[in-house]
Protein backbone atom coordinates (compact mmCIF):
# COMPACT_ATOMS: atom_id res chain seq x y z
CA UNK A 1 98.10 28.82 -4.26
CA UNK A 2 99.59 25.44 -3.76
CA UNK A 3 97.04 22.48 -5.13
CA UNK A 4 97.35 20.20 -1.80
CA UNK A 5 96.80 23.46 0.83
CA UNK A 6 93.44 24.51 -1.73
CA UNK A 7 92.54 20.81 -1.78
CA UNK A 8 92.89 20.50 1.85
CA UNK A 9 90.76 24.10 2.14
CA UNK A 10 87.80 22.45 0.34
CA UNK A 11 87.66 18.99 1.61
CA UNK A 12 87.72 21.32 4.90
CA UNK A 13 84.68 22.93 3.52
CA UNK A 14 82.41 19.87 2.21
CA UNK A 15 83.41 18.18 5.21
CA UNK A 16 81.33 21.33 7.67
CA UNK A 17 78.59 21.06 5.18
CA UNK A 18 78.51 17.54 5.85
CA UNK A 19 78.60 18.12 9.57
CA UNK A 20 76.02 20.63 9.60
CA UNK A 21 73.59 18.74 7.33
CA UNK A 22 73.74 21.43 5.16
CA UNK A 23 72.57 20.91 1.00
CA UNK A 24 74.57 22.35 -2.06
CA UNK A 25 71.07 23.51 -2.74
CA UNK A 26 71.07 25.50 1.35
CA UNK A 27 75.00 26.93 0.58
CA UNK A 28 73.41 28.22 -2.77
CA UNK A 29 70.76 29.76 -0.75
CA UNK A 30 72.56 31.48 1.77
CA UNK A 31 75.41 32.55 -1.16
CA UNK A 32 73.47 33.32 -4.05
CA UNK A 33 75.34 31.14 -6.22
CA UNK A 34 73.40 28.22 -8.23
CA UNK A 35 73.99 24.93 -6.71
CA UNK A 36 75.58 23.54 -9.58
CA UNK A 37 79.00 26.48 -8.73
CA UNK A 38 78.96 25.34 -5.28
CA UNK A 39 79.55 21.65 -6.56
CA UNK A 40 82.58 22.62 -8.72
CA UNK A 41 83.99 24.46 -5.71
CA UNK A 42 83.74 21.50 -3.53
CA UNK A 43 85.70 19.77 -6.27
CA UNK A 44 88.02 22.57 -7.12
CA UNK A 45 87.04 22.48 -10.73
CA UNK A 46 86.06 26.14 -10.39
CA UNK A 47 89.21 29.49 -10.31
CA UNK A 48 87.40 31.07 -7.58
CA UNK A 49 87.32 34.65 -6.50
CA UNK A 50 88.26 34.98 -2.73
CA UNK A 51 85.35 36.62 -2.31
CA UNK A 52 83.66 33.38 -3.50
CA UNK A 53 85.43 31.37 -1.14
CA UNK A 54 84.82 33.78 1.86
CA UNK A 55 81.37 33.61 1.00
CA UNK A 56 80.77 29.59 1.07
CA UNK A 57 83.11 29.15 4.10
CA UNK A 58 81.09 31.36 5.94
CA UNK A 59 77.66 29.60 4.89
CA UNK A 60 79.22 26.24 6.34
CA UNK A 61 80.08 28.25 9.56
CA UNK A 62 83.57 29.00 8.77
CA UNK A 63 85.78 32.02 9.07
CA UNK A 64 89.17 32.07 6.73
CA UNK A 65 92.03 33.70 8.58
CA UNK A 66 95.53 33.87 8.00
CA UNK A 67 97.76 32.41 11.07
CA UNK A 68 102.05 33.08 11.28
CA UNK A 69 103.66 30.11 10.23
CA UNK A 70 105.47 29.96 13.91
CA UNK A 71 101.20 29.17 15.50
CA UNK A 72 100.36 26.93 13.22
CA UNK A 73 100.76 23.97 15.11
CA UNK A 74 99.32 25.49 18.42
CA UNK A 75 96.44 26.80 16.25
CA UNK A 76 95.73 23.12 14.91
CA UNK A 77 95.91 21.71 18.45
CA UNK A 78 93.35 24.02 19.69
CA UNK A 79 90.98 23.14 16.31
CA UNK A 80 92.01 19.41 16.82
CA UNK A 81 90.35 19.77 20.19
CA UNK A 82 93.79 18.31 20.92
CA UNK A 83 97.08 19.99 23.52
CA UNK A 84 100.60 19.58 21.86
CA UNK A 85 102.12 18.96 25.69
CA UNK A 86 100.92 17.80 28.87
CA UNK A 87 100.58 22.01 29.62
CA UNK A 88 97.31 23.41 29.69
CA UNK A 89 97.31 25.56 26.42
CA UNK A 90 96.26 28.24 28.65
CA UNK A 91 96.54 28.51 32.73
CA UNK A 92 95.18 30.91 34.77
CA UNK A 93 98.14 33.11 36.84
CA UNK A 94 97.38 33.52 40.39
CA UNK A 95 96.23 36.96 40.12
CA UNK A 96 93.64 35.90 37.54
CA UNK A 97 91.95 33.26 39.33
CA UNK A 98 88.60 34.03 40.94
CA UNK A 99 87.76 33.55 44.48
């Protein structure tokens, strides 16, 4: 995998943790990994299963998926909380709409 896309994956990671007030020591908790393993993740000193990876994304409340190249950039807008045009990234057609 390319270094700056996995460094960008785990600064994505520690960042949540962060957010969530979550410990090393909690993410060992919930992963069964010692807390000392989840600190050389977080600074990608560790050759990780993708099991392992799976595993402490999801105890920081994240879900890995793979997205086509050609969504990428909608994909980020949506996580960026963010539209990429003044269109609504989703609009209702008339049929849809409730009365």
């Amino acid at each position: 995998m390319e270094k700056s896309i996995l460094d960008k994956m785990l600064k994505t990671i520690k960042r949540r943790r962060k957010e969530l007030k979550i410990s090393q020591t909690e993410v060992s908790q919930r992963t069964g990994l010692n807390q000392g393993r989840i600190s050389e993740f977080e600074r990608g000193n560790v050759n990780s299963r993708m099991g392992t990876f799976i595993e402490i994304s999801r105890a920081v409340e994240l879900e890995p998926v793979l997205v086509p190249r050609e969504l990428l950039s909608s994909v980020m807008a949506i996580i960026d909380g963010k539209q990429q045009s003044d269109r609504p990234i989703y609009a209702l057609d008339v049929e849809d709409e409730e009365d």
